[in-house]
N, C-alpha and C. Protein backbone atom coordinates (compact mmCIF):
# COMPACT_ATOMS: atom_id res chain seq x y z
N UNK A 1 -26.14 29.77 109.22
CA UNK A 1 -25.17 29.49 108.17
C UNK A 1 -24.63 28.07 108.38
N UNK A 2 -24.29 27.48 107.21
CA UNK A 2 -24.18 26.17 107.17
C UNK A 2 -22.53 26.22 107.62
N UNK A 3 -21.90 24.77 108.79
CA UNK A 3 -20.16 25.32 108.84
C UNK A 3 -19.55 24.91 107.93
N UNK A 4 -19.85 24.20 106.91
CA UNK A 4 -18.98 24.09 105.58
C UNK A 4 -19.10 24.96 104.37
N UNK A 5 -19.78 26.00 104.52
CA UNK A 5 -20.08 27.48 103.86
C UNK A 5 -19.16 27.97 103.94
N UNK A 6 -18.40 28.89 102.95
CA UNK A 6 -17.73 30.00 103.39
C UNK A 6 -18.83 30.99 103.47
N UNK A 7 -18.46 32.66 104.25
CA UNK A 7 -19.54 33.62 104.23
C UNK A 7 -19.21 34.34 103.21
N UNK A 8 -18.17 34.02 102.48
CA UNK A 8 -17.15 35.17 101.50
C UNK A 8 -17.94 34.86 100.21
N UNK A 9 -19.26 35.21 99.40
CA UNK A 9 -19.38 35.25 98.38
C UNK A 9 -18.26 34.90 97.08
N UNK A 10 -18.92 33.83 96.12
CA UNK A 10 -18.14 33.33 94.96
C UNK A 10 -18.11 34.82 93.95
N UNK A 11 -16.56 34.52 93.44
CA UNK A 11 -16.56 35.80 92.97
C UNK A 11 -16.47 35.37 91.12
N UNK A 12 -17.17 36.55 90.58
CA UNK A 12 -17.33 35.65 89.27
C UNK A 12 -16.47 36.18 88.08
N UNK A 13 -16.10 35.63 86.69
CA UNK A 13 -15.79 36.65 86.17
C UNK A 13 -15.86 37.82 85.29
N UNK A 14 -17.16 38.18 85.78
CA UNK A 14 -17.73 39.28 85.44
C UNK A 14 -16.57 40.15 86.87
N UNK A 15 -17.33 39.97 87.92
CA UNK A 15 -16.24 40.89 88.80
C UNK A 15 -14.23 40.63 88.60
N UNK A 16 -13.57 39.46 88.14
CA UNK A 16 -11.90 39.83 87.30
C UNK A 16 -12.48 41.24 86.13
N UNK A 17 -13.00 40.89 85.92
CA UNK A 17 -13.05 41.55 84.12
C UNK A 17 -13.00 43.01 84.54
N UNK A 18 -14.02 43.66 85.47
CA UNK A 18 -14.11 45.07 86.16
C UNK A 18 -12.95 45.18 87.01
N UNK A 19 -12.50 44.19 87.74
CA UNK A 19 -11.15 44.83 88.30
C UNK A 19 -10.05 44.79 87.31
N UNK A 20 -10.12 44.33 86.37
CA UNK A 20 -9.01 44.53 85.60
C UNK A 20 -9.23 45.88 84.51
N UNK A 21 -10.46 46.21 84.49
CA UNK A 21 -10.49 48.02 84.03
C UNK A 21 -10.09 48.67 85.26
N UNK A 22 -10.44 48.01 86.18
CA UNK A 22 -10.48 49.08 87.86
C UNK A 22 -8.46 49.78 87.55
N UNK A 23 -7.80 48.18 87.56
CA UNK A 23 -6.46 48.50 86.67
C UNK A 23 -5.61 49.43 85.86
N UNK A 24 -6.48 49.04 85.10
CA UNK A 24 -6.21 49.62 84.04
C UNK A 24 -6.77 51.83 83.95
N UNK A 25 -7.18 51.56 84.51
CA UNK A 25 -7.63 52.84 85.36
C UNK A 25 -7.42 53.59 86.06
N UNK A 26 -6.38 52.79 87.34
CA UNK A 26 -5.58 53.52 88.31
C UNK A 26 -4.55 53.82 87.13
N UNK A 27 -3.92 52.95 86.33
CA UNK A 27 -2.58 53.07 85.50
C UNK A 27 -2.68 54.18 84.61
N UNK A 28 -3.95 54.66 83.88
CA UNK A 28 -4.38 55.92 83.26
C UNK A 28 -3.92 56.84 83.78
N UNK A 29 -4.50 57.27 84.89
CA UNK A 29 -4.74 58.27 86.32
C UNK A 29 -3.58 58.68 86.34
N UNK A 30 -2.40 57.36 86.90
CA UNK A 30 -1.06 57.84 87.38
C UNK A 30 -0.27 58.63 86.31
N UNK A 31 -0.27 57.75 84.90
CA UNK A 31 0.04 58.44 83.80
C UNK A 31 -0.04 60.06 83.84
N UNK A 32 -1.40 60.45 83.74
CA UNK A 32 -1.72 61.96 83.68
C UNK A 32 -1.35 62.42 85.28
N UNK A 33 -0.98 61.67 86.23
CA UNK A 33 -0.83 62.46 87.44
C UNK A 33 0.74 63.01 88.03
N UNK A 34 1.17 61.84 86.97
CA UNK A 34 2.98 61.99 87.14
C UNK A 34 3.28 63.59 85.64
N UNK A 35 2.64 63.48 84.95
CA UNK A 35 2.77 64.63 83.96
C UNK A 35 2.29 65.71 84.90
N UNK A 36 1.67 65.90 85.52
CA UNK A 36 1.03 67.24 86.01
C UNK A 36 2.33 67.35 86.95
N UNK A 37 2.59 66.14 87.94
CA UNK A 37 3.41 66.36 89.35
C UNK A 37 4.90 66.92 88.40
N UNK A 38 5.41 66.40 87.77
CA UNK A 38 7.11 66.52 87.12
C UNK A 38 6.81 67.77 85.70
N UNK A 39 5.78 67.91 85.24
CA UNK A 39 5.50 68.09 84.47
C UNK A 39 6.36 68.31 82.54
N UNK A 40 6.43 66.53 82.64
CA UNK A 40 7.25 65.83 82.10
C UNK A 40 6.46 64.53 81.95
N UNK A 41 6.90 64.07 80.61
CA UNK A 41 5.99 62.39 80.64
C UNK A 41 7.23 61.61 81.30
N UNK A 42 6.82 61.30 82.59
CA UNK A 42 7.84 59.90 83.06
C UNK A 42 8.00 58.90 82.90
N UNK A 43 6.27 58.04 82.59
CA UNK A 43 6.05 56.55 83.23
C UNK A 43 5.87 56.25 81.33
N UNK A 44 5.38 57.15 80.73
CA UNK A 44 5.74 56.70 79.32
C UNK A 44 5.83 57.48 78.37
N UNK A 45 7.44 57.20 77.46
CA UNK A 45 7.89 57.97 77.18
C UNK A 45 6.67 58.81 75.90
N UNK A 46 6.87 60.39 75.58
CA UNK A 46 6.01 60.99 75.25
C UNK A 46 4.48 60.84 75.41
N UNK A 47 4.22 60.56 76.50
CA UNK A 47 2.89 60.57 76.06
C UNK A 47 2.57 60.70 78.01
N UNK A 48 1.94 61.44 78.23
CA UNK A 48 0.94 62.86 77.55
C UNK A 48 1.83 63.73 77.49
N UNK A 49 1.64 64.72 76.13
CA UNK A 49 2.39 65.61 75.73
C UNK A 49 2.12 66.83 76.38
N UNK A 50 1.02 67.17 76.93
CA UNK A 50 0.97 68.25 77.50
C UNK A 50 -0.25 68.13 78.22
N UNK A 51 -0.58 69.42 78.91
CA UNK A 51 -1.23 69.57 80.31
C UNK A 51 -2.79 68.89 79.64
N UNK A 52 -3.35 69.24 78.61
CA UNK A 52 -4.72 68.87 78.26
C UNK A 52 -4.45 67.22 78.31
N UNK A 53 -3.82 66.62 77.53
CA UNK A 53 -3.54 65.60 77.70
C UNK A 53 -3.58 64.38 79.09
N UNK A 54 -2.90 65.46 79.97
CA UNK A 54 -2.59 65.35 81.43
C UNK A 54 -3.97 65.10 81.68
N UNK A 55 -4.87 65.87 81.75
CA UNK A 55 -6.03 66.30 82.64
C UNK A 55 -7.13 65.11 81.88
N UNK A 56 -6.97 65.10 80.54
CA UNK A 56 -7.77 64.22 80.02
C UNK A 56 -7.49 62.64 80.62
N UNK A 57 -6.27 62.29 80.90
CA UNK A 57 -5.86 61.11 81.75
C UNK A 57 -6.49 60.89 82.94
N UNK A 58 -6.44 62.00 83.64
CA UNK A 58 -6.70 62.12 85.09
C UNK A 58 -8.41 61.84 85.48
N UNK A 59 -8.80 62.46 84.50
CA UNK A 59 -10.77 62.63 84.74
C UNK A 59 -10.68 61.06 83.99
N UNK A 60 -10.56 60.63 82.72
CA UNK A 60 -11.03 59.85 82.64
C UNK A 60 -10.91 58.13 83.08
N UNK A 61 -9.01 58.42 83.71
CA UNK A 61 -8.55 57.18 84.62
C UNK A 61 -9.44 57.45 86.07
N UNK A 62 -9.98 58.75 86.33
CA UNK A 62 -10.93 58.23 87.78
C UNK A 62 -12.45 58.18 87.57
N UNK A 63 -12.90 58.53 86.22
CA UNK A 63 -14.14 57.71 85.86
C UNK A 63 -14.04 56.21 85.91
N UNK A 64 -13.23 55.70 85.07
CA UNK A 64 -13.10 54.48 84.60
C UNK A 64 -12.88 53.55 86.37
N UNK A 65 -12.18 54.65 86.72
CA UNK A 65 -11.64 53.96 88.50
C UNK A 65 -13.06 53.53 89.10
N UNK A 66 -13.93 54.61 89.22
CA UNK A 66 -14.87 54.75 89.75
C UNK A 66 -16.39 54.03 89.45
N UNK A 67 -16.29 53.54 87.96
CA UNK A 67 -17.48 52.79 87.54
C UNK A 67 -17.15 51.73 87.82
N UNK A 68 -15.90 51.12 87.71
CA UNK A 68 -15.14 49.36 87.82
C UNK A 68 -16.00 49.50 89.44
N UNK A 69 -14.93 50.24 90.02
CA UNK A 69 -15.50 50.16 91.77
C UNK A 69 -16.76 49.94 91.91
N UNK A 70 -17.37 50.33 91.35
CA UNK A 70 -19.29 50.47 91.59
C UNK A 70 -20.05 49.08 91.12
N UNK A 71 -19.23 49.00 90.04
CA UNK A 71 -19.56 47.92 89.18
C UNK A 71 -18.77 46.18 89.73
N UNK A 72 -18.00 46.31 90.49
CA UNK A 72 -17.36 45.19 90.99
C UNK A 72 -18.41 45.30 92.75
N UNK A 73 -18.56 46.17 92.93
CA UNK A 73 -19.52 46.30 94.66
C UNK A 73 -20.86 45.25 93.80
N UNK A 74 -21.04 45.79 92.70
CA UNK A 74 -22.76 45.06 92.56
C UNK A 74 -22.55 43.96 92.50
N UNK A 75 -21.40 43.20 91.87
CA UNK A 75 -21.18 41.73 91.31
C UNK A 75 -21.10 41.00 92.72
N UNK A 76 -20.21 41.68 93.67
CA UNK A 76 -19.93 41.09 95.00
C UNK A 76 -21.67 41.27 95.63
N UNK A 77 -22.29 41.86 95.36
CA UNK A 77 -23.94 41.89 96.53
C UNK A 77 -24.65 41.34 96.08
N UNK A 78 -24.56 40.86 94.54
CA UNK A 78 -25.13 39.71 93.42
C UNK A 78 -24.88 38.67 94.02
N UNK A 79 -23.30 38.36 93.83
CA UNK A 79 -23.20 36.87 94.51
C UNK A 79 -23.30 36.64 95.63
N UNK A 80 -23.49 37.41 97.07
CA UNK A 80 -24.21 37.16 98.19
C UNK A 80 -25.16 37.09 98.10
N UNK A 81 -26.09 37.22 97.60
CA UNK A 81 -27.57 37.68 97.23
C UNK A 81 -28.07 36.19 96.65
N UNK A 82 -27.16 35.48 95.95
CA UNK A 82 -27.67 33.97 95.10
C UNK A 82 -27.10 33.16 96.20
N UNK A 83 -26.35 33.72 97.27
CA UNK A 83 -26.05 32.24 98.27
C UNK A 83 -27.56 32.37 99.48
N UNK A 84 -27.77 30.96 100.09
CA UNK A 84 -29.28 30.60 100.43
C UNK A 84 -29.70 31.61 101.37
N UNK A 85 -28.58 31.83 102.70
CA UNK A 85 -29.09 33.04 103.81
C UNK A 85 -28.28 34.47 103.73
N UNK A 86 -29.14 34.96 102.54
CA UNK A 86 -28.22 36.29 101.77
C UNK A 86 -29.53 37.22 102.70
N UNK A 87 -29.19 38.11 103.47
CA UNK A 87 -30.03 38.99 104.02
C UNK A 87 -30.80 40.04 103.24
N UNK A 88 -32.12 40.08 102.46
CA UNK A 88 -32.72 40.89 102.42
C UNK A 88 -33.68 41.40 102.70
N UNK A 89 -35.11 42.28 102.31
CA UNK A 89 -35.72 43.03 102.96
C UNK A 89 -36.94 42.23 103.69
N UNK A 90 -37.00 40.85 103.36
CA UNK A 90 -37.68 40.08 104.32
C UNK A 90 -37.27 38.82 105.17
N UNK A 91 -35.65 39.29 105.09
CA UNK A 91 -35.42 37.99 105.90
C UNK A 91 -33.77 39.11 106.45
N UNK A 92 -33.77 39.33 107.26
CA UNK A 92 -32.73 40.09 107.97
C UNK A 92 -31.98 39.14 108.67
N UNK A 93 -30.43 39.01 108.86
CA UNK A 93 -30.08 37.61 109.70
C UNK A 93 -28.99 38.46 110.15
């Protein structure tokens, strides 16, 4: 590795754009997770009105959690992968 390299892969913004669903995702989640815990809308007012509501928050704020995550890992092994001594299956370092 070169010493004026960083080893920290450039991050692009394709990977902001997925962490900002990643965001927006945990904020879903909590929504439907504070209705289930109080079972009461806390964090905003009326909404979710009730338990289906709740649950529909919950599955789909930890899908959304869970593809950003997956989807921000590839962008980060992308941009290691385009810097010059990126380790793969024929050059191991």
């Amino acid at each position: 590795m070169q010493p004026n390299r960083s080893p920290l892969p450039r991050l692009t913004p394709a990977f902001w754009g997925w962490a900002l669903l990643d965001l927006i995702g945990v904020l879903i989640l909590a929504v439907g997770a504070a209705w289930l815990i109080e079972g009461r809308a806390s964090i905003l007012p009326g909404f979710p009105a009730n338990a289906v509501h709740a649950w529909s928050c919950v599955i789909g704020g930890g899908a959304l959690l869970f593809v950003a995550a997956v989807k921000m890992m590839v962008e980060v092994m992308h941009a290691a992968s385009r810097q010059n001594h990126a380790a793969n299956d024929a050059n191991f370092s």
